[in-house]
N, C-alpha and C. Protein backbone atom coordinates (compact mmCIF):
# COMPACT_ATOMS: atom_id res chain seq x y z
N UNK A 1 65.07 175.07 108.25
CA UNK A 1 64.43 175.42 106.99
C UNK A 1 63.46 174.30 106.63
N UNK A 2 62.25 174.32 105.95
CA UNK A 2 61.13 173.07 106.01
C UNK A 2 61.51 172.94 104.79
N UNK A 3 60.80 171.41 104.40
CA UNK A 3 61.14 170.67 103.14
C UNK A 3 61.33 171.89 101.84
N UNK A 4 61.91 171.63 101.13
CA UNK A 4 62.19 172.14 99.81
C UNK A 4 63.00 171.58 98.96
N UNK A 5 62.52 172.12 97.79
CA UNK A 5 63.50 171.13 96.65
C UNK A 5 64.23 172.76 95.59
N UNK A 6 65.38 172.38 95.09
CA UNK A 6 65.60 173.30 93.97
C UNK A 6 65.84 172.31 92.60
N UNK A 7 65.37 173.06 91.28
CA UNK A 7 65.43 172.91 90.18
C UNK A 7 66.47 172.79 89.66
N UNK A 8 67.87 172.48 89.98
CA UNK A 8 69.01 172.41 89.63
C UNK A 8 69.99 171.96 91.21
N UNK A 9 70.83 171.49 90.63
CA UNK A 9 71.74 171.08 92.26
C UNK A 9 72.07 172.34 93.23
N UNK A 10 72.70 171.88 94.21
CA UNK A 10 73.30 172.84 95.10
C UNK A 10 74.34 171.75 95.59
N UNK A 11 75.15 172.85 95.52
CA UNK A 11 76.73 172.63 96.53
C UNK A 11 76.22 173.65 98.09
N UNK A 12 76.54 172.91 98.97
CA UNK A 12 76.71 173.49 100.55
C UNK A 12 78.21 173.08 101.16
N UNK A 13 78.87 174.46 101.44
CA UNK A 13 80.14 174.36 101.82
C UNK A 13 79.70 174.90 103.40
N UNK A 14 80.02 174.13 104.46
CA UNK A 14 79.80 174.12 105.42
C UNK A 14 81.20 175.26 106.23
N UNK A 15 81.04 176.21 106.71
CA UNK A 15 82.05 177.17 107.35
C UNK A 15 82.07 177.05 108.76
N UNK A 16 81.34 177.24 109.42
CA UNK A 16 80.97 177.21 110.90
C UNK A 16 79.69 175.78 111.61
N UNK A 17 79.93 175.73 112.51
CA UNK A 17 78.54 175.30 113.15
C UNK A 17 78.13 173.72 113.02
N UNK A 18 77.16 173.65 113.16
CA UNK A 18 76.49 172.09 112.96
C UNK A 18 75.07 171.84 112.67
N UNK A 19 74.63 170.91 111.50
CA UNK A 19 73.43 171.17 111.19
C UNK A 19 73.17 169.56 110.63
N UNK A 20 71.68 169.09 110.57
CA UNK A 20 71.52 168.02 109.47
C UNK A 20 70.63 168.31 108.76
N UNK A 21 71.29 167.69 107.43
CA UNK A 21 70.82 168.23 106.18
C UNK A 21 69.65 166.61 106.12
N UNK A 22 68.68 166.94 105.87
CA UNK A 22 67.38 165.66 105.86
C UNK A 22 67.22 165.41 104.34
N UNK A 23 67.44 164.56 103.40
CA UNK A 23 67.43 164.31 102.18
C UNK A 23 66.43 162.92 101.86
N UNK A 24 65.74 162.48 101.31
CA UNK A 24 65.40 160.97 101.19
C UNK A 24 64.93 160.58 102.45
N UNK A 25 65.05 160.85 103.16
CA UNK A 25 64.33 160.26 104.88
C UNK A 25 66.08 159.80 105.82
N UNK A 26 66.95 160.46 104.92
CA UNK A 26 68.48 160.38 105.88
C UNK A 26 69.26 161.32 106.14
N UNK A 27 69.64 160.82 108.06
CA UNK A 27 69.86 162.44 108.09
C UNK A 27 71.47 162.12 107.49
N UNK A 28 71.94 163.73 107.33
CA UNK A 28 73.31 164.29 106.95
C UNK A 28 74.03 164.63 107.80
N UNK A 29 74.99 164.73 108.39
CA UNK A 29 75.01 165.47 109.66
C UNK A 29 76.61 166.13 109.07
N UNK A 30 76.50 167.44 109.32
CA UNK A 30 77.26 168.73 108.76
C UNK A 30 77.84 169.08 109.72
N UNK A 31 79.11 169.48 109.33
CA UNK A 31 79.83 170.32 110.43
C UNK A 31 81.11 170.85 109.65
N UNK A 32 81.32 171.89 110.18
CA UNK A 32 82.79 172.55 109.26
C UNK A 32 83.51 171.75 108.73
N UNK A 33 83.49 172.37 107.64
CA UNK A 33 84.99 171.95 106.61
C UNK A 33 84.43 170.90 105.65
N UNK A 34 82.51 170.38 106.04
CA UNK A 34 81.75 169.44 105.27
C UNK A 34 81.28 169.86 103.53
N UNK A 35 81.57 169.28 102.86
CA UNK A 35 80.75 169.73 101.65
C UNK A 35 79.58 168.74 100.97
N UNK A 36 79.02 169.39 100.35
CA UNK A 36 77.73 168.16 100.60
C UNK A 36 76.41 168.42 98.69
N UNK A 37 76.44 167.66 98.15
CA UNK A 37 75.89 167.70 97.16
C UNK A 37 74.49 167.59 97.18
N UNK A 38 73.44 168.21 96.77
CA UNK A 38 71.93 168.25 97.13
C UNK A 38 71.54 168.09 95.55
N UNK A 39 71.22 166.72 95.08
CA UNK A 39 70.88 166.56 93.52
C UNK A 39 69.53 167.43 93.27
N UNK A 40 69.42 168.01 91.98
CA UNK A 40 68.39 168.43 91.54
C UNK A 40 67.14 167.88 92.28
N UNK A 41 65.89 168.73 92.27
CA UNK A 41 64.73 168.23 92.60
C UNK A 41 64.28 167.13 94.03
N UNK A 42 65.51 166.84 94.61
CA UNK A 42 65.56 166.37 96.06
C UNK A 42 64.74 167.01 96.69
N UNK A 43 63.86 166.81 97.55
CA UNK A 43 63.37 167.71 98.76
C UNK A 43 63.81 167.29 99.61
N UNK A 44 64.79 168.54 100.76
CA UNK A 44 65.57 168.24 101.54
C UNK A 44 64.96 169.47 103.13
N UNK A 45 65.16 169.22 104.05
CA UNK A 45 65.14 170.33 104.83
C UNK A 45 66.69 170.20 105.79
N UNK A 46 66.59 171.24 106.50
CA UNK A 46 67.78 171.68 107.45
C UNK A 46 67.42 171.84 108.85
N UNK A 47 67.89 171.43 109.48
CA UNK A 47 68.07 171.44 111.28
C UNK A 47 69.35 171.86 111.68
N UNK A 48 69.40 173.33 112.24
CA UNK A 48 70.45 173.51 112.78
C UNK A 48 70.61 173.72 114.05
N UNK A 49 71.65 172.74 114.64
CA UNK A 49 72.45 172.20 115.74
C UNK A 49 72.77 173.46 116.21
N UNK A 50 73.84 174.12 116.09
CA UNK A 50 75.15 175.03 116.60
C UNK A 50 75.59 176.07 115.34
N UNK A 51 74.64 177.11 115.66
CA UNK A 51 75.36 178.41 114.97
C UNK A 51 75.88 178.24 113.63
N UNK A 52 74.76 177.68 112.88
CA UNK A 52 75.43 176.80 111.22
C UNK A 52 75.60 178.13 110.55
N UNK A 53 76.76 178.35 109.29
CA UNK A 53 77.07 178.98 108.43
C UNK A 53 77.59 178.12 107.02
N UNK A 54 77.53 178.73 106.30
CA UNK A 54 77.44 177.72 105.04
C UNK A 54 77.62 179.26 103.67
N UNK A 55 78.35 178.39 102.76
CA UNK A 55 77.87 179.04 101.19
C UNK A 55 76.80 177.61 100.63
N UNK A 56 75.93 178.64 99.70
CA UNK A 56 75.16 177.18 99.09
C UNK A 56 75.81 177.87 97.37
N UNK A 57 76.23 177.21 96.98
CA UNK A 57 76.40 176.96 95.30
C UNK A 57 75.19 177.19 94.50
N UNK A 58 74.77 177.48 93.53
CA UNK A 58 73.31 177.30 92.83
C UNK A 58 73.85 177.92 91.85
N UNK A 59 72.78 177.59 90.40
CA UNK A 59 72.62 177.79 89.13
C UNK A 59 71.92 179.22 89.68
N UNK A 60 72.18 180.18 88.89
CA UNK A 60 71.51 181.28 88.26
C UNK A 60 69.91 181.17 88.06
N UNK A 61 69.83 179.78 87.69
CA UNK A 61 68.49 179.61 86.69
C UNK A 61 67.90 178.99 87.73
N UNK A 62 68.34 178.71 88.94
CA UNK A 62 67.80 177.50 89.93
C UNK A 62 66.48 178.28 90.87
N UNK A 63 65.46 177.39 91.08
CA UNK A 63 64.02 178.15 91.59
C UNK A 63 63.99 177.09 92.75
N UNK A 64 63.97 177.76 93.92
CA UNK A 64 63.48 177.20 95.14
C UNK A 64 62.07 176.96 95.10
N UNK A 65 61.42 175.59 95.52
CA UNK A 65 59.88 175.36 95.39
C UNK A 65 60.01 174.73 96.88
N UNK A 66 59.08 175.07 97.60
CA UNK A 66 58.66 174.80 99.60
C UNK A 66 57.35 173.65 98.83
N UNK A 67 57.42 172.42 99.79
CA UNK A 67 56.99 171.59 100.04
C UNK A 67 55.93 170.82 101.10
N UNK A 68 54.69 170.86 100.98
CA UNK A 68 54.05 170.26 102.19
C UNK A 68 54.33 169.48 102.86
């Protein structure tokens, strides 16, 4: 997924697979059973490793904005 930020946090509950989550210029590195906090307005992107599955958490009110 390329850079993006959301307007409110996200929770990512990691279910399956393997992925790194890129936040600040560090990677994350995800894998089942990981949970992982994405603060408001972060621009973060995703690289997935191995067949990643995930719930992401979000506000109702929360607006995905894509990033150059």
């Amino acid at each position: 997924m390329p850079p993006h930020l959301s307007t409110k946090e996200a929770i990512v509950i990691v279910q399956n697979g393997e992925a790194v989550l890129v936040t600040n210029s560090e990677n994350n590195h995800l894998s089942k059973n990981d949970v992982f906090i994405i603060p408001a307005a972060v621009v973060h992107s995703l690289l997935i490793k191995n067949k990643f599955k995930a719930i992401v958490i979000m506000d109702l009110d929360s607006e995905i904005e894509f990033v150059n």
